[in-house]
C-alpha atoms as a PDB file:
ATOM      1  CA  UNK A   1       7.019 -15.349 -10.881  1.00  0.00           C
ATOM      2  CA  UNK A   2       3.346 -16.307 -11.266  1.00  0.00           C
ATOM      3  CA  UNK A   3       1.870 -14.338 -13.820  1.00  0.00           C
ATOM      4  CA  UNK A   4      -1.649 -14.294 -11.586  1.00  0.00           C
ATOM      5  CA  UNK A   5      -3.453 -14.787  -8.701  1.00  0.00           C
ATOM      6  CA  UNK A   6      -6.829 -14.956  -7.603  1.00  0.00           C
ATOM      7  CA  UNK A   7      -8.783 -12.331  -5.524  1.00  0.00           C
ATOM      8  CA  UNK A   8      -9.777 -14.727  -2.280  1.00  0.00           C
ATOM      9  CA  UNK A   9     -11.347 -11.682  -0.618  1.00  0.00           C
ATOM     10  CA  UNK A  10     -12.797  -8.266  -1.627  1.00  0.00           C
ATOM     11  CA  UNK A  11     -13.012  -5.822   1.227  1.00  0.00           C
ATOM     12  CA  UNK A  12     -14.406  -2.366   1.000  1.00  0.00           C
ATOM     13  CA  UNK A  13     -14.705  -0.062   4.749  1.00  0.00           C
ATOM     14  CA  UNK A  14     -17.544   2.800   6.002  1.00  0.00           C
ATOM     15  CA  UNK A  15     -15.810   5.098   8.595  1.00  0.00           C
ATOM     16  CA  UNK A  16     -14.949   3.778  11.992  1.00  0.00           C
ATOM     17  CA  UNK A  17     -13.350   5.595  14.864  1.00  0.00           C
ATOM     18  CA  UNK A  18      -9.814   4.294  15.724  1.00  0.00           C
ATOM     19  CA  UNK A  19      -9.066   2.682  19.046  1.00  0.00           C
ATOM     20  CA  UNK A  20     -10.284   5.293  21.783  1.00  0.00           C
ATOM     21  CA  UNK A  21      -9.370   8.231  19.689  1.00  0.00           C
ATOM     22  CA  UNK A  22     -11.756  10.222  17.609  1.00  0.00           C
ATOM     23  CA  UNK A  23      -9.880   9.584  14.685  1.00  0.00           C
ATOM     24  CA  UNK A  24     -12.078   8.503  11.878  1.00  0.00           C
ATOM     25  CA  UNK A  25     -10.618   5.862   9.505  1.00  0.00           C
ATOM     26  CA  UNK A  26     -12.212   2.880   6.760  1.00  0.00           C
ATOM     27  CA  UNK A  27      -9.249   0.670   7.305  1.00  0.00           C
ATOM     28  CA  UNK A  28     -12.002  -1.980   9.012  1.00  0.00           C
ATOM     29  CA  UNK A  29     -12.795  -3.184   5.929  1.00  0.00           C
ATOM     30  CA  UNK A  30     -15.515  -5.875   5.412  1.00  0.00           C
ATOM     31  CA  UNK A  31     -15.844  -8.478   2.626  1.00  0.00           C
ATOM     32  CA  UNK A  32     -18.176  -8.395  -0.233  1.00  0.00           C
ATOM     33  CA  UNK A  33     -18.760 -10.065  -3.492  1.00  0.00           C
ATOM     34  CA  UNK A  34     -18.315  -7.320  -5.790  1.00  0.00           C
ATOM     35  CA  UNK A  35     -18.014  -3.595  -6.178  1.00  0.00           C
ATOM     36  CA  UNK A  36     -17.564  -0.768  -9.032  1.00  0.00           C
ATOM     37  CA  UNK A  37     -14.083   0.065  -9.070  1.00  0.00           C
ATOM     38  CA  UNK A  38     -13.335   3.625 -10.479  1.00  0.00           C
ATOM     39  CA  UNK A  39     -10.674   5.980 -10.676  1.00  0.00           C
ATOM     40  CA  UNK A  40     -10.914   7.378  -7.101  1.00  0.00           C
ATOM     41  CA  UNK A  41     -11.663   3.685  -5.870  1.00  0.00           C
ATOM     42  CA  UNK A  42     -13.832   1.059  -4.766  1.00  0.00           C
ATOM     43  CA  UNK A  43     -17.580   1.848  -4.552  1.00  0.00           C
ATOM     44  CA  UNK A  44     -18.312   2.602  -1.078  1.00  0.00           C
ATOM     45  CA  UNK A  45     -14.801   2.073   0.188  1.00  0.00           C
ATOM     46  CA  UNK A  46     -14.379   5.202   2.405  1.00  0.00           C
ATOM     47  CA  UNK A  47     -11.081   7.001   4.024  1.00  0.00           C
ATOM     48  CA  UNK A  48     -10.557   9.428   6.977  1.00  0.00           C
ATOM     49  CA  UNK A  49      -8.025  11.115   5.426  1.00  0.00           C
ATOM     50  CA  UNK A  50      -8.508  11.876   1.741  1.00  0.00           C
ATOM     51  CA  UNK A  51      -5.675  13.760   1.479  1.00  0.00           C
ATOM     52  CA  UNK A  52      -3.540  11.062   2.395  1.00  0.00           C
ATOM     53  CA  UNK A  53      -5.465   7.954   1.172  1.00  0.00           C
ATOM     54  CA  UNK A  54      -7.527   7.320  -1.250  1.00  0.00           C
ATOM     55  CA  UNK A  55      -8.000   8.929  -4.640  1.00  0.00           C
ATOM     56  CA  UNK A  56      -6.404   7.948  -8.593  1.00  0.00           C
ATOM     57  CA  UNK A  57      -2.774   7.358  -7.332  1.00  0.00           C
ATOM     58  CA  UNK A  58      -4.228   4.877  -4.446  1.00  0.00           C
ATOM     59  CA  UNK A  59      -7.354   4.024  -5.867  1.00  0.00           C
ATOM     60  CA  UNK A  60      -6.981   0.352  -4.799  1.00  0.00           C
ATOM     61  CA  UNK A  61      -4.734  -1.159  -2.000  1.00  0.00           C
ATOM     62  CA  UNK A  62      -2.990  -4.847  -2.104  1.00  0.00           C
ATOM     63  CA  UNK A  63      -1.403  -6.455   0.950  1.00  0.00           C
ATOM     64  CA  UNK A  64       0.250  -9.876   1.133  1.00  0.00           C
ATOM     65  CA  UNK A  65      -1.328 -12.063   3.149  1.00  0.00           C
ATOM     66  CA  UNK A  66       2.358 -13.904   2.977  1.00  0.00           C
ATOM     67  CA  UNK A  67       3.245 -10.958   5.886  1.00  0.00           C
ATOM     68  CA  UNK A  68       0.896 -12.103   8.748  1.00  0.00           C
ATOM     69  CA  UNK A  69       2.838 -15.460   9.717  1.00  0.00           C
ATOM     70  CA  UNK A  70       5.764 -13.314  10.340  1.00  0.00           C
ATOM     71  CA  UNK A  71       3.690 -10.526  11.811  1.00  0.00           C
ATOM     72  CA  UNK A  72       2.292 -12.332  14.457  1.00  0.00           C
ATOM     73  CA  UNK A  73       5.602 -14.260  15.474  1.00  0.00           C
ATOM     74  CA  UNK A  74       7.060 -10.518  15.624  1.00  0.00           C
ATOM     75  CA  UNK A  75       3.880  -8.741  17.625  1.00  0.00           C
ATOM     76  CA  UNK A  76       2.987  -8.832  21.061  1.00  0.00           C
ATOM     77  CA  UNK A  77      -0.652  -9.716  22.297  1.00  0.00           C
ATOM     78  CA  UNK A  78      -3.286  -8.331  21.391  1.00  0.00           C
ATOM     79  CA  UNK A  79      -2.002  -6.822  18.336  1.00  0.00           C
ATOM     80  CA  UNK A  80      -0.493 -10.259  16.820  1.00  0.00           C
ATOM     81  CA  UNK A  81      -4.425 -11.484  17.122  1.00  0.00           C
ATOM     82  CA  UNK A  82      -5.028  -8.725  14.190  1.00  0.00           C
ATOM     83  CA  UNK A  83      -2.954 -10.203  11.841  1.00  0.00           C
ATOM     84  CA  UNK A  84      -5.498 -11.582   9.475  1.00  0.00           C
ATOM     85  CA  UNK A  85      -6.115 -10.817   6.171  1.00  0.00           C
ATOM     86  CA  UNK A  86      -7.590  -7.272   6.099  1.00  0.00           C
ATOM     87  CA  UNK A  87      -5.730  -6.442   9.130  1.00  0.00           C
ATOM     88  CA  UNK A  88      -4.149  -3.233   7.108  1.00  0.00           C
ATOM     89  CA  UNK A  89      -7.015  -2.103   5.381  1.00  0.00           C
ATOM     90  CA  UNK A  90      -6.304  -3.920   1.894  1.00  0.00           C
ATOM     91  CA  UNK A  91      -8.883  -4.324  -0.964  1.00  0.00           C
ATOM     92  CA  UNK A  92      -7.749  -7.208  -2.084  1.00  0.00           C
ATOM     93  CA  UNK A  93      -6.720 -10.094  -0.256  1.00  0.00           C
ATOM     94  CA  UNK A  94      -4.780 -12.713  -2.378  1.00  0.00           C
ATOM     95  CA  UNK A  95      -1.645 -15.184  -1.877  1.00  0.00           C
ATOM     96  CA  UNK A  96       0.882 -15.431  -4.442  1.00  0.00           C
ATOM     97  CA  UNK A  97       2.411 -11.657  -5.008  1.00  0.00           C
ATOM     98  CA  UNK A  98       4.665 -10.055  -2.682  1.00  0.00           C
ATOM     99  CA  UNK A  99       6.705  -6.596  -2.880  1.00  0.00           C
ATOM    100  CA  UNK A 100       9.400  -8.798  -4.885  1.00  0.00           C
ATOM    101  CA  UNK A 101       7.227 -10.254  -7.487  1.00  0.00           C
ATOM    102  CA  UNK A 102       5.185  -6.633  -8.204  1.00  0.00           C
ATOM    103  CA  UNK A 103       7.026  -4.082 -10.007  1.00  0.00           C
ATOM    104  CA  UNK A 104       6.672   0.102 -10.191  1.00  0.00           C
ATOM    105  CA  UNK A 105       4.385   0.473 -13.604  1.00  0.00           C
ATOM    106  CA  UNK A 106       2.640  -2.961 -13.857  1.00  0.00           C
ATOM    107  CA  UNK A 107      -0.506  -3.163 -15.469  1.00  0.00           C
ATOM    108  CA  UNK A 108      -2.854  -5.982 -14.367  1.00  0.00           C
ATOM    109  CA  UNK A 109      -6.205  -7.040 -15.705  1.00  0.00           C
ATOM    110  CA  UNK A 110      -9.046  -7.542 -12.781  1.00  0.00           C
ATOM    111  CA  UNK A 111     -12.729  -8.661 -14.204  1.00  0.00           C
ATOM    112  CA  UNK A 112     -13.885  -5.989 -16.067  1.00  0.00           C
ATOM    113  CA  UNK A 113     -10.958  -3.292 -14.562  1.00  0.00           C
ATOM    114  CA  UNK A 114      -7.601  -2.618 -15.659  1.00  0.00           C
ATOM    115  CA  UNK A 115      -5.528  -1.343 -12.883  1.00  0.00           C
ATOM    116  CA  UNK A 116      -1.650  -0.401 -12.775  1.00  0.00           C
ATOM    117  CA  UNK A 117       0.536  -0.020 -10.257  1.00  0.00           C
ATOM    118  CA  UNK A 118       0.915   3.145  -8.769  1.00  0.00           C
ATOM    119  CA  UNK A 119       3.659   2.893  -5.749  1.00  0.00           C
ATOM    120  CA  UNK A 120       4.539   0.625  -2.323  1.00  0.00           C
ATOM    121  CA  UNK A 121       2.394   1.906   0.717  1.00  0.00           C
ATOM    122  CA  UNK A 122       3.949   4.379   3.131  1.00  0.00           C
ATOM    123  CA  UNK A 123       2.490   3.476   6.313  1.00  0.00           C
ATOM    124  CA  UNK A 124       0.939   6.067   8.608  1.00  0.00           C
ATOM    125  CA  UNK A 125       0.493   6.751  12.827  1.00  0.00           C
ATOM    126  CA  UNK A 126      -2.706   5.865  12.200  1.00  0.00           C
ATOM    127  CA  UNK A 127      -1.543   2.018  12.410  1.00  0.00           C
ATOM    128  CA  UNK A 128      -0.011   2.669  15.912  1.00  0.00           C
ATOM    129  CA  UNK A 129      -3.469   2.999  16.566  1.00  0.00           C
ATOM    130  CA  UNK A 130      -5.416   0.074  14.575  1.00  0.00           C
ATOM    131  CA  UNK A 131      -2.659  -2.348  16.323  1.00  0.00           C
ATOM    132  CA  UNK A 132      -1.853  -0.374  19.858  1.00  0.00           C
ATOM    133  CA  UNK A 133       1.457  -0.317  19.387  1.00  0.00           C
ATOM    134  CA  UNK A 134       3.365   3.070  19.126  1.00  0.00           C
ATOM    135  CA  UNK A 135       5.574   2.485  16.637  1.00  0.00           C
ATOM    136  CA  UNK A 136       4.009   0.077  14.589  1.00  0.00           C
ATOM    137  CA  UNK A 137       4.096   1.843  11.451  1.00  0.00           C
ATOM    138  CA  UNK A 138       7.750   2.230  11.724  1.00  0.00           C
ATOM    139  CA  UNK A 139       8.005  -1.862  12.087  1.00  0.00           C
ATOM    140  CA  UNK A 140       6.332  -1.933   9.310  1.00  0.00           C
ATOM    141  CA  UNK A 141       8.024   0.433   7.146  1.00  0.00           C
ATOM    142  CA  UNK A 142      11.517  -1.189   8.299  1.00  0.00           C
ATOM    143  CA  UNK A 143      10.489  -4.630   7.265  1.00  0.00           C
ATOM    144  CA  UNK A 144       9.703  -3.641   3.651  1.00  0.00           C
ATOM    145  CA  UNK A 145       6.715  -5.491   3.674  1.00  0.00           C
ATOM    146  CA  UNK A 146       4.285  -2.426   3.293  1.00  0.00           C
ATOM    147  CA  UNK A 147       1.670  -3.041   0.384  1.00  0.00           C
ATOM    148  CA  UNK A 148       1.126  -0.917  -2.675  1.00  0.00           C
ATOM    149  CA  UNK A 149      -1.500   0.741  -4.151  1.00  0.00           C
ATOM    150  CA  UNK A 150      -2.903   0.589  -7.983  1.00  0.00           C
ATOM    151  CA  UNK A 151      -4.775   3.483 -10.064  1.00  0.00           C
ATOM    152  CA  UNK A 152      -6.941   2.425 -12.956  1.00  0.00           C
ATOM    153  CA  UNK A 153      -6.554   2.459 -15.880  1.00  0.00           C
ATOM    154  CA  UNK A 154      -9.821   1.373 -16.798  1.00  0.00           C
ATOM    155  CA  UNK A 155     -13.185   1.293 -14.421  1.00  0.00           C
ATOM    156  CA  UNK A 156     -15.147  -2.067 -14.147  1.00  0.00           C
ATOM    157  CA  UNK A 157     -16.520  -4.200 -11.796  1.00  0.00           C
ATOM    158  CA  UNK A 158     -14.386  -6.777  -9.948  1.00  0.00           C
ATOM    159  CA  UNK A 159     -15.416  -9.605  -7.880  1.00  0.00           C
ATOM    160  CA  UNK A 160     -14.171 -11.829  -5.459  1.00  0.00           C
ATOM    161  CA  UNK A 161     -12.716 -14.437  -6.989  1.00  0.00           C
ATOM    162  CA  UNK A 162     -11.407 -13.248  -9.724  1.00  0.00           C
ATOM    163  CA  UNK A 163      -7.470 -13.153 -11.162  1.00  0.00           C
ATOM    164  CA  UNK A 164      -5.767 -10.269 -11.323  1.00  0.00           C
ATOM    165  CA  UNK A 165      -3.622 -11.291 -14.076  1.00  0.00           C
ATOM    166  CA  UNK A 166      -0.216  -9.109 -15.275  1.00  0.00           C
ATOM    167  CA  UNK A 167      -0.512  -7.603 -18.772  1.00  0.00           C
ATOM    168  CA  UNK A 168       2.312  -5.160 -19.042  1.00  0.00           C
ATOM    169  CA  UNK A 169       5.527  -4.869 -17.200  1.00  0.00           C
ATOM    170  CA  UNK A 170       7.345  -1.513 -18.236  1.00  0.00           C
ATOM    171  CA  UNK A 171       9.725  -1.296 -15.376  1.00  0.00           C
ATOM    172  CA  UNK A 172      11.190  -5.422 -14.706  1.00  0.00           C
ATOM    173  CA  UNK A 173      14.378  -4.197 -13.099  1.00  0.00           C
ATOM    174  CA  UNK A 174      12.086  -1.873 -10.950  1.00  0.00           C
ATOM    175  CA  UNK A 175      10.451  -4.465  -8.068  1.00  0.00           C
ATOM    176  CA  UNK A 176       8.864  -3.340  -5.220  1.00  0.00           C
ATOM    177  CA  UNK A 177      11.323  -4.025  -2.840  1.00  0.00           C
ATOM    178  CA  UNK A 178      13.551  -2.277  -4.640  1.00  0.00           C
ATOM    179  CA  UNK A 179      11.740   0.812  -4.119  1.00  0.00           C
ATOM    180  CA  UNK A 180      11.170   0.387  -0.963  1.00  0.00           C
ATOM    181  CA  UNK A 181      14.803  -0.491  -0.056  1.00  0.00           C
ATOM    182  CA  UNK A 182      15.982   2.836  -1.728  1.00  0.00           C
ATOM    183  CA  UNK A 183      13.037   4.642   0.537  1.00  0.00           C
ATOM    184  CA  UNK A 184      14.217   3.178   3.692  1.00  0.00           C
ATOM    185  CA  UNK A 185      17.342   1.651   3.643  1.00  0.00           C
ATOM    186  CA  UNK A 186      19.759   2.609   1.229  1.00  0.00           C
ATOM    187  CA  UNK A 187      18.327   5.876   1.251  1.00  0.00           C
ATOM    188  CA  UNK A 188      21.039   8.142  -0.753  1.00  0.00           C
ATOM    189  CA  UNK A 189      22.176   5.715  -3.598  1.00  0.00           C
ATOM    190  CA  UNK A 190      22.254   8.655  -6.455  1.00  0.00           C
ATOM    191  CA  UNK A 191      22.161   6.450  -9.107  1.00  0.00           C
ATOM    192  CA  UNK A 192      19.210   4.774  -7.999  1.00  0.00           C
ATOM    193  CA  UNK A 193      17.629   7.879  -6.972  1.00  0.00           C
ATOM    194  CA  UNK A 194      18.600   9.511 -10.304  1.00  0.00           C
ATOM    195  CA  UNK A 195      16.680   6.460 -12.165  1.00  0.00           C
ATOM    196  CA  UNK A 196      13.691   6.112  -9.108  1.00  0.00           C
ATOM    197  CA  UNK A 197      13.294  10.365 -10.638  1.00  0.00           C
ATOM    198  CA  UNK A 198      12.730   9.046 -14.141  1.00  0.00           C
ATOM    199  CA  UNK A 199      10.405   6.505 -13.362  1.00  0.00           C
ATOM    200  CA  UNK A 200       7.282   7.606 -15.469  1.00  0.00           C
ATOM    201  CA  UNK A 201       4.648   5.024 -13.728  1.00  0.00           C
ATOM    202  CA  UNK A 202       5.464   5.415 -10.438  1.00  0.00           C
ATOM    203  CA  UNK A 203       3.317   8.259  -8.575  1.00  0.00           C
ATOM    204  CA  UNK A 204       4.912  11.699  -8.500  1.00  0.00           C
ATOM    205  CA  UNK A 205       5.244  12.235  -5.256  1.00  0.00           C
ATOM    206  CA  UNK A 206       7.470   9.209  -5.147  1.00  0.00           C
ATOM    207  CA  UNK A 207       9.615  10.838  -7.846  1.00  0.00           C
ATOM    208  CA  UNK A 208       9.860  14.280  -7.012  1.00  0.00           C
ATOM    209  CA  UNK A 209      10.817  12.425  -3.313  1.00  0.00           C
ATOM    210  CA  UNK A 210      13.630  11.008  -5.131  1.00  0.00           C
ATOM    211  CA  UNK A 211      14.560  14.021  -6.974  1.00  0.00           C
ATOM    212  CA  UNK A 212      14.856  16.268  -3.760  1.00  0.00           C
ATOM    213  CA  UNK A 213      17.300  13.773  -1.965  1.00  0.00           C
ATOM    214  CA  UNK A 214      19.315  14.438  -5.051  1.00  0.00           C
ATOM    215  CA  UNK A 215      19.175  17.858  -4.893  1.00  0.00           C
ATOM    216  CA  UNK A 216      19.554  18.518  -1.226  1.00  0.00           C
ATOM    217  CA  UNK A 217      21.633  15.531  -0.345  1.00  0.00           C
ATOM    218  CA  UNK A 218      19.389  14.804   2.606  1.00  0.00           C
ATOM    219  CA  UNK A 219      16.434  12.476   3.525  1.00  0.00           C
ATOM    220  CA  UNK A 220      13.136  13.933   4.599  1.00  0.00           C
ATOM    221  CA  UNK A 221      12.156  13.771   7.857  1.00  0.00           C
ATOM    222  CA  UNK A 222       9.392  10.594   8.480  1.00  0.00           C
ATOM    223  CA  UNK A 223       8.385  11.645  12.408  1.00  0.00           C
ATOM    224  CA  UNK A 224       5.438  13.532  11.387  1.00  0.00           C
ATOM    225  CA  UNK A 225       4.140  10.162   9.490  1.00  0.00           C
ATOM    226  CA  UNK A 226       5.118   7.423  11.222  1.00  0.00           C
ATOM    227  CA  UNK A 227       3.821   8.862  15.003  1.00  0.00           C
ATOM    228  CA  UNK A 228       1.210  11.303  13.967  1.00  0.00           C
ATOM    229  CA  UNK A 229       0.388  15.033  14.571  1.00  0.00           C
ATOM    230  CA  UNK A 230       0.695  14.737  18.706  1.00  0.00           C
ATOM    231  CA  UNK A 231       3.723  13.273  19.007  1.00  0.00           C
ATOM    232  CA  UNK A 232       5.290  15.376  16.643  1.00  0.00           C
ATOM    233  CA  UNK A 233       3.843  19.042  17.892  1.00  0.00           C
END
């Protein structure tokens, strides 16, 4: 894989209401030329949910801008005209790294930051709204093309334009896609899960996830996630 890739746009988002809803969300994210990346995330960078998004475990979010040719073959009208790079509310906007070239644990230096990451993106109801489709978070989450999230390691300012080059990569049997196929696919592999449990880098919600479909033999239900509190009540 390419060891790097440059930042082609930095987005940040103030709080928008979704759609016709009075759901508040930052996922319209607008480009600038630099911001103070912390722990908790991006200066300015704001989320409707905070207990969802947001905060040291998704403290910056990557999606593949590889994704949107397929998207918008795959989408009806009007949503395939939102396929563009910052469609899903991603910081960073890059070409080169995909869920099979990013692995659980990596650390990557970005200008003055050192971020690592932290776990693939488990997509949310509220993109049945940002698209107007109803079940477009579960077309997302069965494609396993979802984005992931970094923390950081270290706090710095970042820019557009600059490459977030790999540093460290703890976990090289540990892709991605891999996680993401054991989430949603192949969803009671115990071995995998067993190892997916042990995996110190990735977030622990992820793990203890892992470690309760070991222990109870059963997957967890997704409704509640993937079509949001009405639909579910």
């Amino acid at each position: 894989m390419e060891k790097s890739v440059v930042i082609r746009q930095l987005r940040i988002g103030s709080l928008k209401t979704l759609a016709d809803t009075a759901t508040l969300s930052g996922i319209y994210k607008q480009e600038v030329g630099s911001a103070y990346l912390n722990t908790n995330g991006l200066s300015d960078d704001h989320q409707g949910d905070k207990h969802h998004h947001g905060g040291p475990e998704k403290a910056l979010h990557h999606f593949a801008s590889e994704h949107y040719n397929r998207l918008r073959q795959l989408l009806p009208e009007p949503a395939s005209g939102h396929c563009q790079p910052g469609a899903f509310g991603e910081n960073l906007v890059t070409e080169g790294f995909t869920e099979t070239d990013v692995c659980s644990g990596d650390v990557f230096r970005i200008g003055e930051a050192i971020v690592q990451v932290s776990q693939p993106r488990q997509p949310c109801w509220r993109l049945n709204l940002r698209f107007g489709i109803p079940d477009m978070s579960q077309r997302l989450q069965s494609s396993l093309r979802t984005g992931w999230y970094y923390r950081v390691l270290q706090p710095g300012i970042i820019h557009r334009g600059d490459t977030l080059t790999l540093d460290q990569r703890p976990n090289p049997e540990w892709p991605l896609s891999r996680i993401l196929s054991l989430l949603y696919d192949s969803t009671l592999e115990r071995t995998a899960l067993k190892d997916m449990a042990e995996l110190k880098q990735l977030t622990p919600n992820l793990r203890g996830l892992a470690q309760k479909r070991l222990e109870t033999g059963k997957v967890e239900d997704w409704e509640r996630r993937l079509f949001g509190p009405v639909i579910s009540e």
